[in-house]
Protein backbone atom coordinates (compact mmCIF):
# COMPACT_ATOMS: atom_id res chain seq x y z
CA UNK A 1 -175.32 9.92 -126.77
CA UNK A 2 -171.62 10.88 -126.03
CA UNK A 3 -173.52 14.25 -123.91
CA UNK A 4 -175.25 11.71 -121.71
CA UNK A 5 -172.31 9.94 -121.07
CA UNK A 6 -170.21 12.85 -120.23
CA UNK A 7 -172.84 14.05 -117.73
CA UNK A 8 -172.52 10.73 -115.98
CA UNK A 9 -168.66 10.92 -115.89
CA UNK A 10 -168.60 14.31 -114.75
CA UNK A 11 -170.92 13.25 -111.68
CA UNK A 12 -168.37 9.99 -110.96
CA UNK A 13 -165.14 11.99 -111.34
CA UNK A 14 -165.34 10.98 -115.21
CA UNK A 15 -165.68 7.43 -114.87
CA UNK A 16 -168.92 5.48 -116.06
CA UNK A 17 -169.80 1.36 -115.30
CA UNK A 18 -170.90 -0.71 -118.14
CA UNK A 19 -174.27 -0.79 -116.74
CA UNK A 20 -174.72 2.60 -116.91
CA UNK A 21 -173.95 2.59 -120.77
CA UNK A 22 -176.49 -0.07 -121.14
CA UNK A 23 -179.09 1.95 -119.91
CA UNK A 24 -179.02 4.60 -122.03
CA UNK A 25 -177.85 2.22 -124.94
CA UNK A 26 -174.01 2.91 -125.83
CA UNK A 27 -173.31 0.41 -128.49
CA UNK A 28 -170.33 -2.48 -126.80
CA UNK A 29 -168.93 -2.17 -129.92
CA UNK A 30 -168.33 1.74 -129.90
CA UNK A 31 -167.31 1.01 -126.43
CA UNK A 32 -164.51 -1.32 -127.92
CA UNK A 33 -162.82 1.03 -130.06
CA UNK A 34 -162.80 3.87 -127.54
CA UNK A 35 -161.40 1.33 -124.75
CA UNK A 36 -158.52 -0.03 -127.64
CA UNK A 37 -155.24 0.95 -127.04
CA UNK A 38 -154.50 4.63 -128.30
CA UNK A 39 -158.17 5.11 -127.57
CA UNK A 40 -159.76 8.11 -125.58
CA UNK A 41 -161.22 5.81 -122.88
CA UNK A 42 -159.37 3.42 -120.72
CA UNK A 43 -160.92 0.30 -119.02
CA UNK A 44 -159.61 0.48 -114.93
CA UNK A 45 -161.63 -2.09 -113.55
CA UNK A 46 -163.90 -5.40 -114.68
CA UNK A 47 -166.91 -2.65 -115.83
CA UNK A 48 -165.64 0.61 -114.95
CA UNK A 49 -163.96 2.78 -117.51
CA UNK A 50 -162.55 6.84 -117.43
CA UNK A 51 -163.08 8.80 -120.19
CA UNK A 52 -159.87 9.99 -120.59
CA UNK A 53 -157.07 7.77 -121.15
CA UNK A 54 -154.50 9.31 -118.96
CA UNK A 55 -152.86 8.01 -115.38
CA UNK A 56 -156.11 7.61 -113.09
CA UNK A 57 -155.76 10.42 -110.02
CA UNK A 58 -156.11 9.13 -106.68
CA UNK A 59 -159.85 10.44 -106.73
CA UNK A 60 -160.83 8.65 -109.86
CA UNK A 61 -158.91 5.23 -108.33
CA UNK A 62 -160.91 5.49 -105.18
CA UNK A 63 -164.35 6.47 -107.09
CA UNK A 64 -163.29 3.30 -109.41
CA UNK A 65 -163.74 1.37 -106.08
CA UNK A 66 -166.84 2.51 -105.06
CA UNK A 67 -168.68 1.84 -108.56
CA UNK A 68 -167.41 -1.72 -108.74
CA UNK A 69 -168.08 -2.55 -105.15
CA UNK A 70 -171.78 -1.36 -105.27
CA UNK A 71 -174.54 0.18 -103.79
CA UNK A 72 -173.83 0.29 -100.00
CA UNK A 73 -170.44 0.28 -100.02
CA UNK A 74 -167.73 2.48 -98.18
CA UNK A 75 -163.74 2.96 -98.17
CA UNK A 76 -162.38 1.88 -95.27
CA UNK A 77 -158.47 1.00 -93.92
CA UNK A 78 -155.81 2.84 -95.50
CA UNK A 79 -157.72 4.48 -98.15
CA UNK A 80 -160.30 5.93 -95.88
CA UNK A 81 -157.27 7.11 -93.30
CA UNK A 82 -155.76 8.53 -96.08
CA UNK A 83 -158.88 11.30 -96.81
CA UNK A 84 -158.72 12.05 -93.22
CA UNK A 85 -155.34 13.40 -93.32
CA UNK A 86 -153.34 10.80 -91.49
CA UNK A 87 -149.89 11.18 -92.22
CA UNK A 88 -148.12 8.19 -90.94
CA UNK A 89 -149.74 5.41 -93.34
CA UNK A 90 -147.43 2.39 -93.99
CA UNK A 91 -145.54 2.39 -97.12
CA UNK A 92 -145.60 -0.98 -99.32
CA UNK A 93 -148.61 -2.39 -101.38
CA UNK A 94 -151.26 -2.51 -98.56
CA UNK A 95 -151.06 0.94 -98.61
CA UNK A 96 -151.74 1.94 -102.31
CA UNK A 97 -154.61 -0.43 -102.44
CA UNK A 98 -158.53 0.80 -102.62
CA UNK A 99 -160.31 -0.87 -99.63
CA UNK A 100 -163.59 -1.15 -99.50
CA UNK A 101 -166.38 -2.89 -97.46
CA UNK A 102 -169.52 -4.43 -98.83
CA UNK A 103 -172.46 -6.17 -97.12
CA UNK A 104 -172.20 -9.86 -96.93
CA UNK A 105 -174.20 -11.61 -99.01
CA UNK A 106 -173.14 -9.94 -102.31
CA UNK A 107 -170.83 -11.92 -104.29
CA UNK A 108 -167.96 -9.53 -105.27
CA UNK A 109 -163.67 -10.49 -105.44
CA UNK A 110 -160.74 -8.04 -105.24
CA UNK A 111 -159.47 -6.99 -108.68
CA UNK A 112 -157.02 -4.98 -109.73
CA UNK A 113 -156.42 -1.98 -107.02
CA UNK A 114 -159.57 -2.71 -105.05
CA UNK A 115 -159.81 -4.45 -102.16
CA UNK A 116 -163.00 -5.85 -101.90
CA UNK A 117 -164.27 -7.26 -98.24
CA UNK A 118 -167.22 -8.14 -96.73
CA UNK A 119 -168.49 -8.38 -93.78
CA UNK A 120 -171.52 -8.74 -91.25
CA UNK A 121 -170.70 -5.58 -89.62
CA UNK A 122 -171.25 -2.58 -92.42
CA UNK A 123 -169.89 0.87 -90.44
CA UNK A 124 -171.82 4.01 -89.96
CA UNK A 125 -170.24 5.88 -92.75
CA UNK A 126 -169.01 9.52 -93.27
CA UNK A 127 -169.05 12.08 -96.02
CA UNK A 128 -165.24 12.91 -96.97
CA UNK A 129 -165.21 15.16 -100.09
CA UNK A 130 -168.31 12.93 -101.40
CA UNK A 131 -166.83 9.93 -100.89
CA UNK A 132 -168.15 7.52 -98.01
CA UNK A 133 -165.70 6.03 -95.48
CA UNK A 134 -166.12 4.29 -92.11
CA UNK A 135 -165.30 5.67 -88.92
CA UNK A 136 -161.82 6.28 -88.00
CA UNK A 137 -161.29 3.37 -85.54
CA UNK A 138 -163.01 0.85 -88.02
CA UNK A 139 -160.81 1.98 -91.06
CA UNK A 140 -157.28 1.65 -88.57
CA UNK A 141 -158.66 -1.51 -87.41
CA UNK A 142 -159.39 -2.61 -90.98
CA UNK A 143 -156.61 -1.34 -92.55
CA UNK A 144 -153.72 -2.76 -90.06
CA UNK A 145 -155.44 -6.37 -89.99
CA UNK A 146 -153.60 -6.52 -93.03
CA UNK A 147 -149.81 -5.53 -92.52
CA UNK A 148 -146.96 -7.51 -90.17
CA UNK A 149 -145.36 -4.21 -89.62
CA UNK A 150 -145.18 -3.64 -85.94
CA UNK A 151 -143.53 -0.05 -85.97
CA UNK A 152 -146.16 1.07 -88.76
CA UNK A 153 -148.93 -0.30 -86.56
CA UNK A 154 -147.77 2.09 -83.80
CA UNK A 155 -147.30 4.55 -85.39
CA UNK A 156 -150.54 4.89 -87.41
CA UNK A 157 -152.67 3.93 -84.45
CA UNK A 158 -150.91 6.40 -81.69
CA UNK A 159 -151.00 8.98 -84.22
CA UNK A 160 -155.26 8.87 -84.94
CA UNK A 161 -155.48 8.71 -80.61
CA UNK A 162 -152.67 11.56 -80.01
CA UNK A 163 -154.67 13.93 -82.83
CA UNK A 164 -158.48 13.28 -81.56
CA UNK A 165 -159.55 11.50 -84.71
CA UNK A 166 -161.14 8.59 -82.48
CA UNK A 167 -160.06 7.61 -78.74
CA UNK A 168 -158.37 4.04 -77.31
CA UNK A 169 -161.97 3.63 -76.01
CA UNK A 170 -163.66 3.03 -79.62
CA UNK A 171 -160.41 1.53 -80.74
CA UNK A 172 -161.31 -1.18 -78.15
CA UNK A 173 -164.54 -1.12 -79.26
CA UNK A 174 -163.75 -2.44 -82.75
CA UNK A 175 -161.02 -4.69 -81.94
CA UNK A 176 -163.44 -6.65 -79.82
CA UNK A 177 -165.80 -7.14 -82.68
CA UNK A 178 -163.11 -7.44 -85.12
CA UNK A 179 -161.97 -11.01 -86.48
CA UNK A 180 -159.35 -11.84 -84.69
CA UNK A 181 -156.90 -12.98 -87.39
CA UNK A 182 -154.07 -10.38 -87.96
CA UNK A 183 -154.98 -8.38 -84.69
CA UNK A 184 -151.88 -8.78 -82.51
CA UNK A 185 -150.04 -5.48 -83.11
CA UNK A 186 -152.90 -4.07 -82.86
CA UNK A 187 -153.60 -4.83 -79.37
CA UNK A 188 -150.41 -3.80 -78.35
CA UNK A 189 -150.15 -0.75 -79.71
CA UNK A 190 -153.54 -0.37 -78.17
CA UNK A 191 -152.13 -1.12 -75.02
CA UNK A 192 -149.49 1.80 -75.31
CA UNK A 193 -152.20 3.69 -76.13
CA UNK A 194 -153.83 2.92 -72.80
CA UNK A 195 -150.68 3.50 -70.77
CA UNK A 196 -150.18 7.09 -72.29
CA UNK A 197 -147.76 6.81 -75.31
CA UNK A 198 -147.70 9.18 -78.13
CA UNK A 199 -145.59 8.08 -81.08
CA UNK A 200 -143.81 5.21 -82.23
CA UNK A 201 -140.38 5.99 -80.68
CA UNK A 202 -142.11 6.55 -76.75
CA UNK A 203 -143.32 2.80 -77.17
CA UNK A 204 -140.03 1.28 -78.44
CA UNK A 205 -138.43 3.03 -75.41
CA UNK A 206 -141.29 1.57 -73.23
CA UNK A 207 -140.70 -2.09 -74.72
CA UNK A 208 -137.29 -2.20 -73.37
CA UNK A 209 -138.08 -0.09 -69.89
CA UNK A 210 -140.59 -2.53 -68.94
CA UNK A 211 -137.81 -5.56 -68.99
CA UNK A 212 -135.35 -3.59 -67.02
CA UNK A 213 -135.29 -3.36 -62.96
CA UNK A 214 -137.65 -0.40 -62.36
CA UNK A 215 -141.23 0.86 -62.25
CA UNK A 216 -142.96 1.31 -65.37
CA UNK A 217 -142.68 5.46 -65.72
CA UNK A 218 -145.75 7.10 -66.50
CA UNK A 219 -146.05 8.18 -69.65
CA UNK A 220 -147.03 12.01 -71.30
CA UNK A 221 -148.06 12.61 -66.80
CA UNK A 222 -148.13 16.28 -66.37
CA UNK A 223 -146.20 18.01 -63.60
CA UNK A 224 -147.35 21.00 -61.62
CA UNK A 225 -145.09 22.87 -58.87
CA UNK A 226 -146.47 22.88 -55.07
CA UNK A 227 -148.57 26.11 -56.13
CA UNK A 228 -150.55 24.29 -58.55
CA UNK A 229 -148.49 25.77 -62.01
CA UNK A 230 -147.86 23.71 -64.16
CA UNK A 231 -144.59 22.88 -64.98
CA UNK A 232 -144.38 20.49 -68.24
CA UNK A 233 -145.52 17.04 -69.96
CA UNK A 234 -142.55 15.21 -70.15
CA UNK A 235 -142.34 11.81 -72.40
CA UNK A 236 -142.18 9.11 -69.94
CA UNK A 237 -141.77 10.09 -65.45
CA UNK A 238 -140.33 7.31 -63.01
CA UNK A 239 -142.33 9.28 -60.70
CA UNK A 240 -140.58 7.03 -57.46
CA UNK A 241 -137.07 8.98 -58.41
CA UNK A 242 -138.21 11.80 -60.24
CA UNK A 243 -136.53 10.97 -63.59
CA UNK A 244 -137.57 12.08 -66.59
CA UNK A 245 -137.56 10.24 -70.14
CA UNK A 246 -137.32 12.58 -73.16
CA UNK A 247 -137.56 10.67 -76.20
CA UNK A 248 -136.28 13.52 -78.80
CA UNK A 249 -137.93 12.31 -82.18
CA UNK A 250 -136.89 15.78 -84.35
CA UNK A 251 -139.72 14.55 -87.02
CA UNK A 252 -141.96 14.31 -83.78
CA UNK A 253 -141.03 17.49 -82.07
CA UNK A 254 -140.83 19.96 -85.28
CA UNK A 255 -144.65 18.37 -86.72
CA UNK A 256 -145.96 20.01 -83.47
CA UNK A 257 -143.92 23.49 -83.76
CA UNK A 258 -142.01 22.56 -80.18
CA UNK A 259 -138.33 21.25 -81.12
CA UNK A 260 -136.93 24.29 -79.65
CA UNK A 261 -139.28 24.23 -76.70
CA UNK A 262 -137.61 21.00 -75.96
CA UNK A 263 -134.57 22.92 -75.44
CA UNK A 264 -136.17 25.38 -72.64
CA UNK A 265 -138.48 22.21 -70.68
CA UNK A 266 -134.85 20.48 -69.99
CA UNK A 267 -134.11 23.54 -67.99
CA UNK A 268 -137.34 23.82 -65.98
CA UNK A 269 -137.03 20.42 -65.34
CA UNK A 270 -133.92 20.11 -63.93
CA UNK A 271 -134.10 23.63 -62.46
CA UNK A 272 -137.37 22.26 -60.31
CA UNK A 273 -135.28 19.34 -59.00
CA UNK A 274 -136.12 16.24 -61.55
CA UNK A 275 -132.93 14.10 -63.39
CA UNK A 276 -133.47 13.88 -66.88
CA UNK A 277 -132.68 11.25 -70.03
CA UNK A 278 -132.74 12.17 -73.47
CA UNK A 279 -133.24 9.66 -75.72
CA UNK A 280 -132.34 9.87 -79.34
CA UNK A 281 -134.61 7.50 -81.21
CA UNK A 282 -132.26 6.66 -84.26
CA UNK A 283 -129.15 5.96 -81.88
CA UNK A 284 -131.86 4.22 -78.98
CA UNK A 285 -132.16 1.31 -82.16
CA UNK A 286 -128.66 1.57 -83.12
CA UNK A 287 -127.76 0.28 -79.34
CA UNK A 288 -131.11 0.46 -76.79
CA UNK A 289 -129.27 -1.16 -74.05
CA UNK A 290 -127.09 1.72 -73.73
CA UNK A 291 -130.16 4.21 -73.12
CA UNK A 292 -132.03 1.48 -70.65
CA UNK A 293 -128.77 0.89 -68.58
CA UNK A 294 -128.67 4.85 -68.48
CA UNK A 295 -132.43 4.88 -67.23
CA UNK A 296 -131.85 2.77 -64.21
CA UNK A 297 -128.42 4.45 -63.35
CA UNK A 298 -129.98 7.67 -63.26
CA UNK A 299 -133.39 6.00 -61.36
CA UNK A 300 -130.71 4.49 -58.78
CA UNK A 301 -129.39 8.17 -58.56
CA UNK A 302 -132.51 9.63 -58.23
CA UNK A 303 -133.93 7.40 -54.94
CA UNK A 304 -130.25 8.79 -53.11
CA UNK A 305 -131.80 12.09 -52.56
CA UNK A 306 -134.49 14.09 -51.30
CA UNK A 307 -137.25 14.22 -54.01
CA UNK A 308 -138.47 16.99 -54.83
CA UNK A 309 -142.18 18.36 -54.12
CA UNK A 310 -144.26 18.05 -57.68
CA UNK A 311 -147.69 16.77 -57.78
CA UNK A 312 -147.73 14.24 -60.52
CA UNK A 313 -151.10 13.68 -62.83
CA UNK A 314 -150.98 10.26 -64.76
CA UNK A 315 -152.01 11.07 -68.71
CA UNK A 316 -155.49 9.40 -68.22
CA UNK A 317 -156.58 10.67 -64.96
């Protein structure tokens, strides 16, 4: 008996359901003792139990939530994000959870760590490590329904469009067919999306830009000399005075292997005629109107002189 029900666990990441030791007849009252505290099995879930009593791994916690959500169901929000390798998930409860969708019409609550929903709208699914999840725009769209944090929501969203997991195009998509409750940050992070932000700090800079007395910049344009070389991608480009924003996250600039290269793109910059800002984003919070009053001095500055000859191509051209 106890062979049968290790070859079940050892397909499940050594978890078995209470149905499952029905079928093959597993006594409830063997399953007591072994599920009693001190015991070699440990009960995570209403019907789900490991066969080993120590802390549950994140695999076994998010294999726990498939069992008790049933046939047809997927991880989705943070917990399908997280097997994609998205690194800037929100930190607090919401995050640790084990979200999962399941069709409609069956009858299922949240307990414990799971997160049960359902919905009309069951995704596509794909095959992470043999675990099903939804696509990447359903599982950010799922998964920040359900915070208030406005910086995480940035951050988390910019960061799946910047690295290719899914585009602002399917993020639209499933915002549009999403409930609308708990969508706001969403949409505007999807709108600095759309205008060509990167990261987190680039739209806290463009929050405040777009109050002050200027043109929006454009945002991540690329720059090419009169011979068609290209020149560099700064942050943010007030392209009617030639000033460019450099919002220097170090986190930001050292993940993609380019702090230094900061460094060297201030010179070519300036060297091919354009007035430059550098934004620190830790001192831009500690007093923003301080970096947004230097913005428009230097835009003033830049409209006194002759411009220099750069063709300009917006981020989404």
């Amino acid at each position: 008996m106890l062979d049968a029900v290790m070859w079940i666990a050892d397909t499940q990441h050594g978890l078995i359901t209470a149905s499952q030791l029905s079928e093959i007849g597993f006594a409830s009252s063997t399953l007591q003792r072994r599920t009693r505290t001190g015991g070699p099995w440990r009960r995570l879930l209403p019907g789900i139990y490991t066969v080993t009593n120590g802390m549950p791994t994140v695999e076994q916690r998010e294999q726990a939530g498939l069992l008790f959500a049933g046939a047809g169901g997927c991880l989705t929000g943070f917990t399908a994000l997280r097997r994609r390798g998205v690194r800037y998930l929100p930190d607090g409860p919401a995050s640790g959870m084990i979200h999962t969708l399941i069709p409609i019409d069956r009858h299922r609550k949240s307990s414990g760590f799971v997160i049960i929903e359902r919905t009309h709208r069951l995704p596509a699914t794909m095959n992470l490590g043999g675990f099903p999840c939804a696509s990447v725009a359903r599982a950010v769209v799922d998964g920040c329904r359900r915070i208030t944090d406005r910086r995480a929501t940035r951050a988390l969203l910019l960061e799946t469009v910047q690295s290719g997991m899914t585009t602002v195009e399917e993020l639209s998509d499933e915002l549009r067919r999403a409930q609308r409750r708990g969508t706001a940050l969403l949409s505007d992070a999807l709108k600095d999306a759309r205008a060509g932000v990167r990261s987190a700090p680039e739209a806290e800079v463009r929050d405040l830009v777009l109050q002050a007395p200027i043109p929006e910049p454009l945002w991540n344009p690329s720059i090419y000399l009169p011979d068609d070389t290209f020149l560099a991608q700064p942050d943010g480009l007030i392209a009617e005075s030639m000033v460019a924003i450099e919002v220097d996250s170090r986190a930001h600039h050292s993940a993609k292997g380019d702090w230094e290269n900061t460094l060297d793109r201030h010179t070519e910059l300036t060297s091919a005629g354009l007035l430059v800002v550098h934004i620190a984003p830790s001192r831009f919070r500690a007093n923003p109107m301080k970096y947004v009053d230097q913005i428009v001095t230097t835009h003033r500055q830049g409209l006194q002189r002759t411009l220099p000859n750069l063709r300009v191509v917006p981020k989404h051209s």
